[in-house]
N, C-alpha and C. Protein backbone atom coordinates (compact mmCIF):
# COMPACT_ATOMS: atom_id res chain seq x y z
N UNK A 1 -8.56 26.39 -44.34
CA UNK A 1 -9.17 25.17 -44.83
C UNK A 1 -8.63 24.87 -46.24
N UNK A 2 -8.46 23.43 -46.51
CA UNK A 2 -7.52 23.18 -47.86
C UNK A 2 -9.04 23.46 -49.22
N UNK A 3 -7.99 23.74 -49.92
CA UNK A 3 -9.13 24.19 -51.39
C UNK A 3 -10.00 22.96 -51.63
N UNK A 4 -9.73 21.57 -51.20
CA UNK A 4 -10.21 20.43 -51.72
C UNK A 4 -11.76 20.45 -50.84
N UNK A 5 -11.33 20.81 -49.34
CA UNK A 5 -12.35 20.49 -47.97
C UNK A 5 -13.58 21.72 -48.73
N UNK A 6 -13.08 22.72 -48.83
CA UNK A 6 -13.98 23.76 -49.25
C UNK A 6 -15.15 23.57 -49.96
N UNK A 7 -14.30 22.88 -51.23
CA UNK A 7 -14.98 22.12 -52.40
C UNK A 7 -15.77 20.99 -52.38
N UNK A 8 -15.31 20.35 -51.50
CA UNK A 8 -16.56 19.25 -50.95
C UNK A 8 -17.58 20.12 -50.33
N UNK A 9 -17.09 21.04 -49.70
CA UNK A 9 -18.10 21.53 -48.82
C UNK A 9 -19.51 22.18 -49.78
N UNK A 10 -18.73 22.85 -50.58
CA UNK A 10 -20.07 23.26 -51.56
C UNK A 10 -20.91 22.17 -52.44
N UNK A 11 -20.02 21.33 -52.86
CA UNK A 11 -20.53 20.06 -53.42
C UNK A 11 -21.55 19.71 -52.38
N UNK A 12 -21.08 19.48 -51.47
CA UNK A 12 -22.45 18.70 -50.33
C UNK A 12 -23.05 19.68 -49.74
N UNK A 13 -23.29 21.08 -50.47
CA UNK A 13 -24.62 21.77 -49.87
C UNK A 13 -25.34 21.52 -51.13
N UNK A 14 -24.91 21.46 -52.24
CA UNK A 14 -25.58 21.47 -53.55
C UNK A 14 -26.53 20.24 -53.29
N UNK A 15 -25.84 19.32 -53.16
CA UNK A 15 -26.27 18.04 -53.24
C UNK A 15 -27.10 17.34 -51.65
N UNK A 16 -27.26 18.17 -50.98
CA UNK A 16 -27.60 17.63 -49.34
C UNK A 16 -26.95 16.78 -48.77
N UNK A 17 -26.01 16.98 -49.21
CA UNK A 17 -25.19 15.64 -48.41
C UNK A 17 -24.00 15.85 -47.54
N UNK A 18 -23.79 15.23 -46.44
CA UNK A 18 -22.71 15.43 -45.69
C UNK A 18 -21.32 15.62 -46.30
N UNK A 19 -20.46 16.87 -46.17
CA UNK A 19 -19.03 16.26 -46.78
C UNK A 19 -18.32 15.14 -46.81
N UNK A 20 -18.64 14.53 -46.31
CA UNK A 20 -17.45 13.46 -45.61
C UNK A 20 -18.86 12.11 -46.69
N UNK A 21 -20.32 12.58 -47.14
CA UNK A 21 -20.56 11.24 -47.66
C UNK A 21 -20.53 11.79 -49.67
N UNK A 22 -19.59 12.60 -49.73
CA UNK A 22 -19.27 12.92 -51.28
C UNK A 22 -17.75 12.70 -51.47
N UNK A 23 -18.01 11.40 -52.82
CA UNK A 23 -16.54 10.61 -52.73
C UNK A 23 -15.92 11.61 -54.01
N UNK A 24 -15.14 11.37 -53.87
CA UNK A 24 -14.06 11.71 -55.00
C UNK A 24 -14.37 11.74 -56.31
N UNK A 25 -14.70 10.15 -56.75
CA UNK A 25 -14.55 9.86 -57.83
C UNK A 25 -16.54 9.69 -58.05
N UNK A 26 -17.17 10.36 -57.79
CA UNK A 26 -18.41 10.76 -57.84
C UNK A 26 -18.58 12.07 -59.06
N UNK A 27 -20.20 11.46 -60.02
CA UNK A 27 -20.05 12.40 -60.66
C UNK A 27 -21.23 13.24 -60.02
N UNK A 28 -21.21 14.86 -60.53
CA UNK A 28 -22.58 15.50 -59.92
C UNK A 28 -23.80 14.86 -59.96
N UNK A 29 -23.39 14.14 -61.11
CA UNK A 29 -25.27 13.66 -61.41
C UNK A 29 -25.29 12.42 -60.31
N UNK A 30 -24.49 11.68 -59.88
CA UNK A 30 -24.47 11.01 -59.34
C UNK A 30 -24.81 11.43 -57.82
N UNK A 31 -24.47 12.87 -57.46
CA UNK A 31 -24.46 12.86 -56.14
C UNK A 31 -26.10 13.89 -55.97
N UNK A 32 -26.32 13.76 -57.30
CA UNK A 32 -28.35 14.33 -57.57
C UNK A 32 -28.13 15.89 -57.56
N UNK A 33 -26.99 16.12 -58.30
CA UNK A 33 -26.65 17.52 -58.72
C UNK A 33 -27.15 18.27 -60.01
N UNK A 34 -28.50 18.68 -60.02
CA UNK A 34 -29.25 18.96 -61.48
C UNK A 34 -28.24 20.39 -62.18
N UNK A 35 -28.37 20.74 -63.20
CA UNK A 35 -27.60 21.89 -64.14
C UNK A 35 -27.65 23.24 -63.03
N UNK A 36 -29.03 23.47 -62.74
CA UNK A 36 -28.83 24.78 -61.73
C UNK A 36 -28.62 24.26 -60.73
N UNK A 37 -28.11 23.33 -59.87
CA UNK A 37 -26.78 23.16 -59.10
C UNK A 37 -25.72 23.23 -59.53
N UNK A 38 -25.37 22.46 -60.73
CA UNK A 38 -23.95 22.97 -61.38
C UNK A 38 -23.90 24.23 -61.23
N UNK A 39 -24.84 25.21 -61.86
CA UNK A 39 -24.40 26.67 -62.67
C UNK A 39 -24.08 26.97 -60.60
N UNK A 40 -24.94 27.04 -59.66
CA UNK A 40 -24.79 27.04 -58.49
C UNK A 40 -23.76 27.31 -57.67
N UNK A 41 -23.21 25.67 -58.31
CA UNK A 41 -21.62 24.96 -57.69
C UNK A 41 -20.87 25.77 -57.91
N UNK A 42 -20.99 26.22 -59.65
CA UNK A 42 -19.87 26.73 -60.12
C UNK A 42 -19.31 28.44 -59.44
N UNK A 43 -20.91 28.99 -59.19
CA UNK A 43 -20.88 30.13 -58.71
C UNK A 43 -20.28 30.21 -57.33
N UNK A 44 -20.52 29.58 -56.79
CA UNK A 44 -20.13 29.66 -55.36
C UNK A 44 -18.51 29.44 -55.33
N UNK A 45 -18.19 28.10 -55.94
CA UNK A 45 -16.63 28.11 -56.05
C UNK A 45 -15.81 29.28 -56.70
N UNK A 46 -16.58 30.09 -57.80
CA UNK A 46 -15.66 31.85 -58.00
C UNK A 46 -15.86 32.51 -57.02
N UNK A 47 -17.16 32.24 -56.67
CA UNK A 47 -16.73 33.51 -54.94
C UNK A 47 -15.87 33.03 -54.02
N UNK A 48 -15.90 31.89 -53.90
CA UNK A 48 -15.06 31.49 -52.34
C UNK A 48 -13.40 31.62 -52.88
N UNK A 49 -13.07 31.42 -54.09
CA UNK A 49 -12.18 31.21 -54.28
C UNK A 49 -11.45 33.04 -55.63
N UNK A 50 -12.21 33.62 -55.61
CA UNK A 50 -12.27 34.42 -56.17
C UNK A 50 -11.26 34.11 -57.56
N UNK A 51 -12.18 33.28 -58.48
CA UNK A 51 -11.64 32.95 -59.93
C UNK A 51 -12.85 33.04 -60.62
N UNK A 52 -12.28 32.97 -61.96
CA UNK A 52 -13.57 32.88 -63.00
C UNK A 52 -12.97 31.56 -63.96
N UNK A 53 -14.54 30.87 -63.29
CA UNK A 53 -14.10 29.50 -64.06
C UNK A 53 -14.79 29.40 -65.40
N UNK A 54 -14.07 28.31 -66.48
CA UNK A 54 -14.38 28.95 -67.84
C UNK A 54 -15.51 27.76 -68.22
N UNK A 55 -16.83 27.88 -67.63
CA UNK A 55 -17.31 26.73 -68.16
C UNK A 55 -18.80 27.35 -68.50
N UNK A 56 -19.03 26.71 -69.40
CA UNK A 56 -20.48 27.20 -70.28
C UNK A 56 -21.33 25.84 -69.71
N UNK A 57 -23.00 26.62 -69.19
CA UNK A 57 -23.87 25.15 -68.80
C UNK A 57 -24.52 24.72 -70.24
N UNK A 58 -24.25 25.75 -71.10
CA UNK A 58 -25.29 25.25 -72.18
C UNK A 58 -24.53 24.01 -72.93
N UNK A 59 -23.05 23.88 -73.08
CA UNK A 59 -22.43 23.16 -73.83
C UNK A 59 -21.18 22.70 -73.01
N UNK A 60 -21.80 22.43 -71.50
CA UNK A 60 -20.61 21.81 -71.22
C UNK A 60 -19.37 20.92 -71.36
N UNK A 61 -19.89 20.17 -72.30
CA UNK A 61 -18.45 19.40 -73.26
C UNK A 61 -17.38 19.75 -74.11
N UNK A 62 -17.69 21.20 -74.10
CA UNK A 62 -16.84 21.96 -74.67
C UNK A 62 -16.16 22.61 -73.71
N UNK A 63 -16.68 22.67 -72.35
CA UNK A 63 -15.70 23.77 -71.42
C UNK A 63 -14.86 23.17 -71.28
N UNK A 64 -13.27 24.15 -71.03
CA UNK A 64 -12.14 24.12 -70.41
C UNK A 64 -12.49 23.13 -69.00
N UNK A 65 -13.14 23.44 -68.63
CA UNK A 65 -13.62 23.15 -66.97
C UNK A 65 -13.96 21.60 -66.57
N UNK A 66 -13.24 21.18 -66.46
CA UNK A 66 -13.92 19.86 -65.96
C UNK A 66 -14.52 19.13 -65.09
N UNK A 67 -16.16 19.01 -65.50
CA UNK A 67 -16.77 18.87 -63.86
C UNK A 67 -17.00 17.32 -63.91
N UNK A 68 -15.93 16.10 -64.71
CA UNK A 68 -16.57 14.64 -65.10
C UNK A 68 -16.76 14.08 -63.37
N UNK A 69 -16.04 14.79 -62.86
CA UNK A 69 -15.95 13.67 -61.27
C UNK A 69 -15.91 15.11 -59.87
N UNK A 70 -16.04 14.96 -58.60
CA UNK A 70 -15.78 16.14 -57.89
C UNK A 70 -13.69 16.28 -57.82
N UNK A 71 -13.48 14.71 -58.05
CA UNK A 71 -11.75 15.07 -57.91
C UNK A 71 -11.16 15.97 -59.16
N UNK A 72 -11.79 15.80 -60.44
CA UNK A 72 -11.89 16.37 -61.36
C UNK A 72 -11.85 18.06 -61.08
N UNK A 73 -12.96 18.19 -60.56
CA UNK A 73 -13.22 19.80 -60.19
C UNK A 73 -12.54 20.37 -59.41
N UNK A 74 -12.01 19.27 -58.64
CA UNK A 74 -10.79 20.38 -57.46
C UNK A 74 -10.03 19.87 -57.82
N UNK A 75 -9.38 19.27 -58.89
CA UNK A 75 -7.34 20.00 -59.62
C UNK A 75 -7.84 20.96 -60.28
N UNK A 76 -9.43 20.84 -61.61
CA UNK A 76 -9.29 22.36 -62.04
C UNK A 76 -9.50 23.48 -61.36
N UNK A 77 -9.93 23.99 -60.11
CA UNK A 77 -9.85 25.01 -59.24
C UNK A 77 -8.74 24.93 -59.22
N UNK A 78 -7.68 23.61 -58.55
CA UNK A 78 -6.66 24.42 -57.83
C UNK A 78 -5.52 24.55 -58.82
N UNK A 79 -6.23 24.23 -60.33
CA UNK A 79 -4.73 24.93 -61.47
C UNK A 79 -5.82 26.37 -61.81
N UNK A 80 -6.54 26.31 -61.52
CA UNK A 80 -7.26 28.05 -61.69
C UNK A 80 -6.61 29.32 -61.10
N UNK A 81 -5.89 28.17 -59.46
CA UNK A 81 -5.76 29.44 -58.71
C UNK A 81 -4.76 29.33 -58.72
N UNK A 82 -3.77 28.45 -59.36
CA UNK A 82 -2.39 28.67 -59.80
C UNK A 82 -1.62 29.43 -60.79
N UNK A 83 -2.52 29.27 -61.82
CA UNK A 83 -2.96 30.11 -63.01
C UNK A 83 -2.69 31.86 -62.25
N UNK A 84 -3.63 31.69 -61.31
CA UNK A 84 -3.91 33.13 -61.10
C UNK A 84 -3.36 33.97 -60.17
N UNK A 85 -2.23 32.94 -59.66
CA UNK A 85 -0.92 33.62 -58.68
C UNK A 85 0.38 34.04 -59.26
């Protein structure tokens, strides 16, 4: 399964929503993704993908990590796991 499908996939358990109804250019809050879904999201995407992503919930505007949109979040996974090959 491509790193992107995955990533929707956790996005739309976080959020209850079907993969296929979480767009791209959607932000978490938008898709009714509260902070402990983020911290959640974030967890689940280091396990599935076995990385450690560099993002702090307390001051997220400062993380490396960019969660502004879900398309956002899957190039930074997939330069995480580029990074890490």
């Amino acid at each position: 399964m491509p790193i992107s499908e995955k990533i929707l996939q956790i996005i739309a358990e976080q959020s209850l929503l079907d993969p296929a109804d979480v767009q791209l250019d959607a932000t978490l809050e938008e898709l009714g993704i509260d902070s402990l879904g983020v911290v959640e999201s974030i967890y689940a995407i280091e396990e599935e993908f076995n990385i450690e992503v560099p993002f702090n919930v307390n001051v997220p505007e400062e993380s490396e990590f960019d969660i502004s949109s879900v398309l956002s979040i899957i190039a930074a996974v997939e330069k995480l796991i580029l990074e890490q090959t």
